[in-house]
N, C-alpha and C. Protein backbone atom coordinates (compact mmCIF):
# COMPACT_ATOMS: atom_id res chain seq x y z
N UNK A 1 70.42 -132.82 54.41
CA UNK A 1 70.55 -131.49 54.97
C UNK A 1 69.19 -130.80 55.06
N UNK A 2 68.41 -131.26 54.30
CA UNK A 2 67.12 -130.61 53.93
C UNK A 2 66.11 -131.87 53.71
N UNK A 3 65.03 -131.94 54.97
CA UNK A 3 64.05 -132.57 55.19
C UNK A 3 62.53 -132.41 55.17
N UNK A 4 61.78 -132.73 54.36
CA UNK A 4 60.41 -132.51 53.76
C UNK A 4 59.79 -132.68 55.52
N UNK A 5 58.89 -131.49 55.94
CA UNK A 5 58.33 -131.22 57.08
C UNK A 5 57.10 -130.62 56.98
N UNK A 6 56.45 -130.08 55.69
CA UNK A 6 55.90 -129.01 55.05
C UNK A 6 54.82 -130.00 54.27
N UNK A 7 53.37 -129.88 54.81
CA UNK A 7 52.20 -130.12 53.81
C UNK A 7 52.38 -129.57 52.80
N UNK A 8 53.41 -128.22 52.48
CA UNK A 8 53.07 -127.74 51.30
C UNK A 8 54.30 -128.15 49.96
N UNK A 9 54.72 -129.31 50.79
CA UNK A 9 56.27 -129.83 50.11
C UNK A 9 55.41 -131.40 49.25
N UNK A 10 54.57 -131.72 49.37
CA UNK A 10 53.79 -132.79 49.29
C UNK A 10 53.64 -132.49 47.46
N UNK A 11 54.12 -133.58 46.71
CA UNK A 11 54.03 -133.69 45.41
C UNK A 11 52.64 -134.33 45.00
N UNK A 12 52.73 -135.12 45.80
CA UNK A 12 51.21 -136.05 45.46
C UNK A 12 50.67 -136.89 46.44
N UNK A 13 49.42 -136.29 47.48
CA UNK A 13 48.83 -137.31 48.51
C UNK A 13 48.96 -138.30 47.95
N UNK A 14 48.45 -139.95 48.94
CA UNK A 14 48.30 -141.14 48.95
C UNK A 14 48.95 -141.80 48.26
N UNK A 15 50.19 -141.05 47.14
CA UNK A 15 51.08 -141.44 46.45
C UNK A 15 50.78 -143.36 46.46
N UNK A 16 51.11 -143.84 46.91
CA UNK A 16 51.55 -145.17 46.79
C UNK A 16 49.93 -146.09 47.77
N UNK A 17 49.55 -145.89 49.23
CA UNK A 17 48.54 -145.76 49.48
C UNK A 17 47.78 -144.73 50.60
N UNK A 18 46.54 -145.06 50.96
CA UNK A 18 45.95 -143.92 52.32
C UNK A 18 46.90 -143.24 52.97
N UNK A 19 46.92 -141.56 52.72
CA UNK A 19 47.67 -141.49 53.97
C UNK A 19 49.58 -141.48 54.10
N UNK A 20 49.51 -142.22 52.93
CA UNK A 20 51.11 -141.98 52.64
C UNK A 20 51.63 -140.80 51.20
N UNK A 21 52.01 -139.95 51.61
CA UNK A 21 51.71 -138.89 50.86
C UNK A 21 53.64 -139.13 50.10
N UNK A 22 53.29 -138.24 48.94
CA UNK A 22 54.59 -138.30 48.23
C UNK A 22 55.44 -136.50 48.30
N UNK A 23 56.44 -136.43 49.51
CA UNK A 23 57.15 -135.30 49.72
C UNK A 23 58.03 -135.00 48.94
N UNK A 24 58.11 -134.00 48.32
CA UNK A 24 59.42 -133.90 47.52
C UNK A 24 60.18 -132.49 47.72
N UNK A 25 61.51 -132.50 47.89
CA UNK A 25 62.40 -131.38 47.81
C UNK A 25 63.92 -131.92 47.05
N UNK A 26 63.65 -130.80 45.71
CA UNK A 26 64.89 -131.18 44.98
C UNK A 26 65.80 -130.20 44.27
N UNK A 27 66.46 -130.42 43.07
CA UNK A 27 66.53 -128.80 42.84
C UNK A 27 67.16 -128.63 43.06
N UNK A 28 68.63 -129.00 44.45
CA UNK A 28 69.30 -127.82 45.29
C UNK A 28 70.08 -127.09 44.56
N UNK A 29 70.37 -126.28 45.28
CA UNK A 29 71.42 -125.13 45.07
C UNK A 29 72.02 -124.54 45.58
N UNK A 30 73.38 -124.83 46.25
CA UNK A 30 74.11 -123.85 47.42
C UNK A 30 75.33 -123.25 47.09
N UNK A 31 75.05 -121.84 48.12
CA UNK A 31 75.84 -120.83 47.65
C UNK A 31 76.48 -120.21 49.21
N UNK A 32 77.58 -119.60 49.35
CA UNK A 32 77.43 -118.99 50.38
C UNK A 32 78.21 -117.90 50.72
N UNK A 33 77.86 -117.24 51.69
CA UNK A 33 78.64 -115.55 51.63
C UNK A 33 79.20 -115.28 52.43
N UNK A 34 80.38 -114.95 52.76
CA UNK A 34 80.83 -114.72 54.64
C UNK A 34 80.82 -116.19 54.88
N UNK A 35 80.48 -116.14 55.97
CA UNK A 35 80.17 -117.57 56.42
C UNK A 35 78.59 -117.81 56.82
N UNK A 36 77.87 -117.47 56.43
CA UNK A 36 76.52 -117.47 55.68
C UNK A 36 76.41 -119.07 54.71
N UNK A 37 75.90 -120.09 54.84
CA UNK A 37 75.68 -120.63 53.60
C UNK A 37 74.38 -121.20 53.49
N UNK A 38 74.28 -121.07 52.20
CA UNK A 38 72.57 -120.91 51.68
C UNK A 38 72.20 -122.34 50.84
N UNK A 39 71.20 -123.44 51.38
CA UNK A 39 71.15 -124.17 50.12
C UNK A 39 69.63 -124.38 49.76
N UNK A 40 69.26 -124.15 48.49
CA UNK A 40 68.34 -123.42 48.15
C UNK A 40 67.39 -125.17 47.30
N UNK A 41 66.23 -125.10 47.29
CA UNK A 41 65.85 -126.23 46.89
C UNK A 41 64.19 -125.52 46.61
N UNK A 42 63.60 -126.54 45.54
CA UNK A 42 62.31 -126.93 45.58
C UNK A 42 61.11 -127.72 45.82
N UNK A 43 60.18 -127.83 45.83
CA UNK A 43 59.28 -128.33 47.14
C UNK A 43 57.98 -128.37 46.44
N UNK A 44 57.56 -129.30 46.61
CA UNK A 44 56.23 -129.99 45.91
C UNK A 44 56.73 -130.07 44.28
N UNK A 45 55.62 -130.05 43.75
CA UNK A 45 55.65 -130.22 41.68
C UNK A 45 54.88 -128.88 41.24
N UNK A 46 55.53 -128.90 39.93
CA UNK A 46 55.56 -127.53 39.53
C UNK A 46 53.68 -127.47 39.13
N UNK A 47 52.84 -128.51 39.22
CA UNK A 47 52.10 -128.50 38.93
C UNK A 47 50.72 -128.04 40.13
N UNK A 48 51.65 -128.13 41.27
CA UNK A 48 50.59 -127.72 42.63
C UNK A 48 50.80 -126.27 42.88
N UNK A 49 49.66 -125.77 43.34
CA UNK A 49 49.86 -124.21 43.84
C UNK A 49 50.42 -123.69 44.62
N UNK A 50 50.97 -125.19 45.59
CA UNK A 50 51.98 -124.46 46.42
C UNK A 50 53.41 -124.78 46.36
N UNK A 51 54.09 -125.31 44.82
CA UNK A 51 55.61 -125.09 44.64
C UNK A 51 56.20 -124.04 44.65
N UNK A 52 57.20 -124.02 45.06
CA UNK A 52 57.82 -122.92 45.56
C UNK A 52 59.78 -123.34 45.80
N UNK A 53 60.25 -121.97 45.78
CA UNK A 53 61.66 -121.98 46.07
C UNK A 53 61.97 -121.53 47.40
N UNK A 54 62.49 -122.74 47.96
CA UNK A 54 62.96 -122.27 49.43
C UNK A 54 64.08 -122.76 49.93
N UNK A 55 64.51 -122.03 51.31
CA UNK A 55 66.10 -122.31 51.62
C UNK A 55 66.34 -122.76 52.94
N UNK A 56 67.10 -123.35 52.89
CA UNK A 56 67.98 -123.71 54.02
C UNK A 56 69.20 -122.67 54.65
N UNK A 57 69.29 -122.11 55.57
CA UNK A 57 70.71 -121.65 56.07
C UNK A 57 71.64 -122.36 57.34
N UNK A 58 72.61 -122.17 57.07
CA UNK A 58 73.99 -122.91 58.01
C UNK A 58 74.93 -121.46 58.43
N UNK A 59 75.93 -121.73 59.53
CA UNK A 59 76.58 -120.98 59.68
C UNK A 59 78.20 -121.48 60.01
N UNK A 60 79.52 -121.32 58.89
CA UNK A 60 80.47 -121.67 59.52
C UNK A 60 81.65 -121.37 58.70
N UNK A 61 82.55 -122.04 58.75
CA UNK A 61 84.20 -120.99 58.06
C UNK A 61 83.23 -121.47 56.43
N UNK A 62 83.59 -120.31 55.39
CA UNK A 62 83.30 -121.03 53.69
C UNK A 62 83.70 -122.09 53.99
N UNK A 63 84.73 -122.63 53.85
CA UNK A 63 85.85 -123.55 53.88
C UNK A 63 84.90 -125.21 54.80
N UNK A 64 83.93 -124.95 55.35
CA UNK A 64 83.30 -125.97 56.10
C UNK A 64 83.12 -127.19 55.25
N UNK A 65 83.00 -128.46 56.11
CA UNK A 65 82.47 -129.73 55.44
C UNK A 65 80.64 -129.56 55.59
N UNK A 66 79.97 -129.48 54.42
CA UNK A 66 78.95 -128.87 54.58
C UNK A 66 77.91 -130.18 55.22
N UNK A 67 78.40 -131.09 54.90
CA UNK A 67 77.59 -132.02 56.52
C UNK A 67 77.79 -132.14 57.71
N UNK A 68 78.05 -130.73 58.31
CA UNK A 68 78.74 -130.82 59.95
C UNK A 68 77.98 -129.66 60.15
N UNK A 69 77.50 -129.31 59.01
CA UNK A 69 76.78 -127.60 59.52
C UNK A 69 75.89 -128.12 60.35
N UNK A 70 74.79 -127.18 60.75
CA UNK A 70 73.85 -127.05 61.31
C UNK A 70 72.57 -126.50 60.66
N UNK A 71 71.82 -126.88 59.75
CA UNK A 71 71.10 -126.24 58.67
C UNK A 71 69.77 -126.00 59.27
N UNK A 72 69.56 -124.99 59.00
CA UNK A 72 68.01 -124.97 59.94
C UNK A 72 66.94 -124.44 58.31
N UNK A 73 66.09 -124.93 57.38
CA UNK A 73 65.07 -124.25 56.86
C UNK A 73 64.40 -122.71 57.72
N UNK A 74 64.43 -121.98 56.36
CA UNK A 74 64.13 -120.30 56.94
C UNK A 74 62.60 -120.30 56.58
N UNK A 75 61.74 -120.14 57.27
CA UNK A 75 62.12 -119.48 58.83
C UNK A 75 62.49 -120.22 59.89
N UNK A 76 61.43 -121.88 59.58
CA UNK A 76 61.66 -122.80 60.36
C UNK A 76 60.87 -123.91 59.87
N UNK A 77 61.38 -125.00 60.69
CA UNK A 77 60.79 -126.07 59.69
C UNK A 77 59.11 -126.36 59.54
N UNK A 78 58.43 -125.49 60.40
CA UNK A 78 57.05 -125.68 60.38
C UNK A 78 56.19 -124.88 59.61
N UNK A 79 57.21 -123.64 58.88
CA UNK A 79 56.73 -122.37 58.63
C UNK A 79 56.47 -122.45 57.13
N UNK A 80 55.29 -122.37 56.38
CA UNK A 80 55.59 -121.93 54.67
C UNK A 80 55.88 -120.92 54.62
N UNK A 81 57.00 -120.33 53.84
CA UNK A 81 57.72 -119.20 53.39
C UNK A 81 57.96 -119.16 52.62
N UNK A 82 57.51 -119.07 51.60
CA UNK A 82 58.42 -119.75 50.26
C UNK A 82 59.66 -118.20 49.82
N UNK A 83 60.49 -118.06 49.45
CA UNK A 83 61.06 -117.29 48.89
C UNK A 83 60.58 -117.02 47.46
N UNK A 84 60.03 -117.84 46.63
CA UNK A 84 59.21 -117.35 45.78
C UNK A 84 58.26 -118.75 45.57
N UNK A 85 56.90 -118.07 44.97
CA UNK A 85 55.96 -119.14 44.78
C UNK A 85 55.06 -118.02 43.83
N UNK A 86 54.43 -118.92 43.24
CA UNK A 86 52.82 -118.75 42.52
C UNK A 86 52.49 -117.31 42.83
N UNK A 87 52.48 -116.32 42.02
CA UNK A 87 51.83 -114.92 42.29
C UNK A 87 51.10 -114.74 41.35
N UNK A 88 50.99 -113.43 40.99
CA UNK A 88 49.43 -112.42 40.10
C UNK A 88 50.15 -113.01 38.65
N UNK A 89 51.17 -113.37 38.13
CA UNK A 89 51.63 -113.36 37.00
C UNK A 89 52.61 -114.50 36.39
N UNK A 90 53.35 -115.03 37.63
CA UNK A 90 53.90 -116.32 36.86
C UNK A 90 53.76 -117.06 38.52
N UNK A 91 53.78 -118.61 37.79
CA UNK A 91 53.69 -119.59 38.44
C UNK A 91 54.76 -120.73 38.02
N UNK A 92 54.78 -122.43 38.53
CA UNK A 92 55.56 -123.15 38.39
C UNK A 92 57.38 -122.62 38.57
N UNK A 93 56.69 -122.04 39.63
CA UNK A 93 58.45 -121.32 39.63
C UNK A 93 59.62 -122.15 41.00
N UNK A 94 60.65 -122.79 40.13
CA UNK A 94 61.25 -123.55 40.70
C UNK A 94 62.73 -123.95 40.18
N UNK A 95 63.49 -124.69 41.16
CA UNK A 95 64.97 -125.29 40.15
C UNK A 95 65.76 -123.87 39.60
N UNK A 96 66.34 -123.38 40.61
CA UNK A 96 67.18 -121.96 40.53
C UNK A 96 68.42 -122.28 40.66
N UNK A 97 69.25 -121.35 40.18
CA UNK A 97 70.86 -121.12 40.76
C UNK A 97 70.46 -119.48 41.19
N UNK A 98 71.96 -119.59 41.11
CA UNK A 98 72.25 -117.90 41.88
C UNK A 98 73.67 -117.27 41.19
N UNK A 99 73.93 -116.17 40.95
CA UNK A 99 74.70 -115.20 40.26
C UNK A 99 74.94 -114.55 40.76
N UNK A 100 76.06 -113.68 41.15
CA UNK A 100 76.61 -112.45 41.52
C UNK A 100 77.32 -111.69 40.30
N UNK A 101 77.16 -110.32 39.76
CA UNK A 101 77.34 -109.24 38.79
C UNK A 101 77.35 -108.27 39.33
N UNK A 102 78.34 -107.46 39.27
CA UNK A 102 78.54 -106.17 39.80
C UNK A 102 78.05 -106.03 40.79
N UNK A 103 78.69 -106.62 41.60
CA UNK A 103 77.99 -106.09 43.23
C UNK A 103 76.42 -106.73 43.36
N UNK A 104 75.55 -107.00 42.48
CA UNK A 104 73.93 -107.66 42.80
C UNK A 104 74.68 -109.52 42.55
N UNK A 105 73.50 -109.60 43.43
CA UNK A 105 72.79 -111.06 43.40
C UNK A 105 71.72 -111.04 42.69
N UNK A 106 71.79 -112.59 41.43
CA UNK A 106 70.31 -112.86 40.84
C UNK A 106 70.42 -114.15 41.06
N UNK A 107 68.59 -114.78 40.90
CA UNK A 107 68.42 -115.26 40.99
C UNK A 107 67.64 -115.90 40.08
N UNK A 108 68.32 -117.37 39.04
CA UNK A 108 67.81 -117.80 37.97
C UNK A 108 67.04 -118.80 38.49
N UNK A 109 65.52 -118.81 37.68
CA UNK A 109 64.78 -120.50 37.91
C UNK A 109 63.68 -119.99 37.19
N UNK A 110 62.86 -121.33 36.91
CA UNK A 110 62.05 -121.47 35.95
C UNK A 110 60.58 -121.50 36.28
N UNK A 111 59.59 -120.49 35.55
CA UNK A 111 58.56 -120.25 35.40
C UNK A 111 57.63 -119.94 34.33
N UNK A 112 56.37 -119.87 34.42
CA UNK A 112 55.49 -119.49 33.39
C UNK A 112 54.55 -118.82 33.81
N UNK A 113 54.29 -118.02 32.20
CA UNK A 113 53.29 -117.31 32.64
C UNK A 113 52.03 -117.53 33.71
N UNK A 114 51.51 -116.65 34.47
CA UNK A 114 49.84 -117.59 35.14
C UNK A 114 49.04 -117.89 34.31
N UNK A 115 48.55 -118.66 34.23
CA UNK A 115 47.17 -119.35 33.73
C UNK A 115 47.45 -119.59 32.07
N UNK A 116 48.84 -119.48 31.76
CA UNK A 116 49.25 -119.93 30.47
C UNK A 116 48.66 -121.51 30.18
N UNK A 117 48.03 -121.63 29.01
CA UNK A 117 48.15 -123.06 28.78
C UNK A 117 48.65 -123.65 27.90
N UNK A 118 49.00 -125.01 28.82
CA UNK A 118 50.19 -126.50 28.25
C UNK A 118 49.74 -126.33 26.42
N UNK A 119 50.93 -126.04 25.53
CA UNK A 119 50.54 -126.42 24.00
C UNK A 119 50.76 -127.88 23.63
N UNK A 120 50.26 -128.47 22.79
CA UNK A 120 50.92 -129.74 22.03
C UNK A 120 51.83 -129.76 21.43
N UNK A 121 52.44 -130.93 21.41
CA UNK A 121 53.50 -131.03 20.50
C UNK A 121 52.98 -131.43 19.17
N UNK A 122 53.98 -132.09 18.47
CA UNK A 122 53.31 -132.74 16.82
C UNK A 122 52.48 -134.16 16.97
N UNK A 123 52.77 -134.78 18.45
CA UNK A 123 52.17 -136.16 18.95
C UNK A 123 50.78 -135.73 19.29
N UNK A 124 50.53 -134.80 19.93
CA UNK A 124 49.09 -134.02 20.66
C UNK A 124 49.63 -134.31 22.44
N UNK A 125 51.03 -134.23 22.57
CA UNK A 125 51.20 -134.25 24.06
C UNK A 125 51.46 -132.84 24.54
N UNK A 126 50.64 -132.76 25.39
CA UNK A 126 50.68 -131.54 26.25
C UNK A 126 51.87 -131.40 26.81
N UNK A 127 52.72 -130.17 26.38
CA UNK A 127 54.01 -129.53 27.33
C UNK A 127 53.86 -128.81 27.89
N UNK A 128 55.37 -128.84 28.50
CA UNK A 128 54.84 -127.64 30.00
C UNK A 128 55.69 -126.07 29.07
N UNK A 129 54.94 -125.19 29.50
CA UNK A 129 55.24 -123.93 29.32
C UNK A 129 56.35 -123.23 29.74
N UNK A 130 57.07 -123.61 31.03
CA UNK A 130 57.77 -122.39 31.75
C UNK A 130 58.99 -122.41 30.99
N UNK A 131 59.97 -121.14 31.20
CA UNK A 131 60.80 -120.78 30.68
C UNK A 131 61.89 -120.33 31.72
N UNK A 132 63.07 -120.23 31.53
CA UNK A 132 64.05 -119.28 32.50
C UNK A 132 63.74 -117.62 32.78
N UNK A 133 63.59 -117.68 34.23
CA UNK A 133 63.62 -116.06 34.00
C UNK A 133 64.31 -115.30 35.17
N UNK A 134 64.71 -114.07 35.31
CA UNK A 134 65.86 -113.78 36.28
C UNK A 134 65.27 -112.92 37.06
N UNK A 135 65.48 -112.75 38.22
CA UNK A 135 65.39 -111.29 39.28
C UNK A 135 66.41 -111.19 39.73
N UNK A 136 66.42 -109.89 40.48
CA UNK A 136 67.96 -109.86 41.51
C UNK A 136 66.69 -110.65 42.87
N UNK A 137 68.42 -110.68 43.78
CA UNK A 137 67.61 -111.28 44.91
C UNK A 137 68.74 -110.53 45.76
N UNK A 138 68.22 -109.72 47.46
CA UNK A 138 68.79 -109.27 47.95
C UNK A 138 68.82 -110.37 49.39
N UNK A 139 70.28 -109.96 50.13
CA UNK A 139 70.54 -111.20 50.64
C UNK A 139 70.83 -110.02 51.42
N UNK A 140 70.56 -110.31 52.77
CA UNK A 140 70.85 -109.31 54.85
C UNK A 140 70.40 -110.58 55.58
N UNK A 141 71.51 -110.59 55.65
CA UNK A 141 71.75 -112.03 56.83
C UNK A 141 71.56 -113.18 56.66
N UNK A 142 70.44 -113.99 57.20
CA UNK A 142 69.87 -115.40 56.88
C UNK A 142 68.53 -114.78 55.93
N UNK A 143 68.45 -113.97 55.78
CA UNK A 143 67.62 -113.44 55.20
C UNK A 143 67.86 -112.84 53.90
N UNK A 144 66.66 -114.17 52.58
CA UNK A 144 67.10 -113.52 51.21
C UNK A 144 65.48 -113.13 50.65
N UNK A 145 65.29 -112.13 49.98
CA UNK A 145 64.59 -111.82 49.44
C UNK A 145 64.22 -111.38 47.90
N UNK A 146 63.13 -111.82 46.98
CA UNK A 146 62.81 -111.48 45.75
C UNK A 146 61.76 -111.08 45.49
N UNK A 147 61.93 -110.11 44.40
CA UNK A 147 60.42 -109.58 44.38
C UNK A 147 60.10 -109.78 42.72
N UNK A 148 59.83 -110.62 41.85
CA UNK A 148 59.56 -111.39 41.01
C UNK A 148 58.85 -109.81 39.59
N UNK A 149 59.80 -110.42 38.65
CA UNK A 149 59.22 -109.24 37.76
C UNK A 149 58.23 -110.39 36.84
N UNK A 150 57.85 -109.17 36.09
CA UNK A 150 56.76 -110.04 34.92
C UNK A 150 57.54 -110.48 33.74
């Protein structure tokens, strides 16, 4: 439903050899409203500057076989948009669900602080930092938006 098109979906150039780069989008997550449906995924490794959470939208009864939709990536498949990525304060932000509470939409997935650094364990292996953290996310049309707290 969702096809890596995006230099910025790229986990690791030359992956295997020259030129053959390693794309990744995983993560998903679909949700849908009306007949609105949203499936939400991540794109590159949490370790590049340009991972990020982004979506797919379809349009058809809830009730649809969701491989008959028509899924188009928002904005489009050529476009980076991320719905959220790397800002002034947290990064590695990726691998979300979604919630509805009293009338809001949130939106759960995992990040860390910026420029936090990897601690050791008791071996001396470097872990990764990020943690769960929540925003609302407002949803008008094919169009969802977050504005990422600290």
């Amino acid at each position: 439903m969702i096809r890596p098109t995006l230099d910025e979906e790229i986990y690791q150039r030359d992956r295997f050899k020259e030129g053959q780069h390693w794309h990744t989008i995983e993560g998903a997550f679909y949700f849908c409203v009306g007949n609105t449906h949203y499936l939400m995924y991540s794109g590159a490794c949490h370790q590049n500057p340009t991972y990020f959470i982004g979506y797919s939208v379809a349009h058809g009864a809830p009730d649809a076989d969701l491989r008959t939709l028509d899924w188009k990536k928002y904005p489009d498949d050529n476009t980076y948009s991320p719905l959220l990525s790397k800002n002034d304060f947290v990064e590695g932000m990726g691998h979300n669900s979604v919630i509805f509470d009293n009338g809001k939409c949130y939106i759960v997935y995992h990040g860390r602080d910026y420029g936090s650094e990897a601690f050791r364990n008791d071996s001396g292996i470097p872990e990764d930092t990020r943690s769960a953290r929540i925003d609302e996310m407002k949803i008008d049309g094919d169009v969802l938006s977050v504005e990422p707290t600290r």
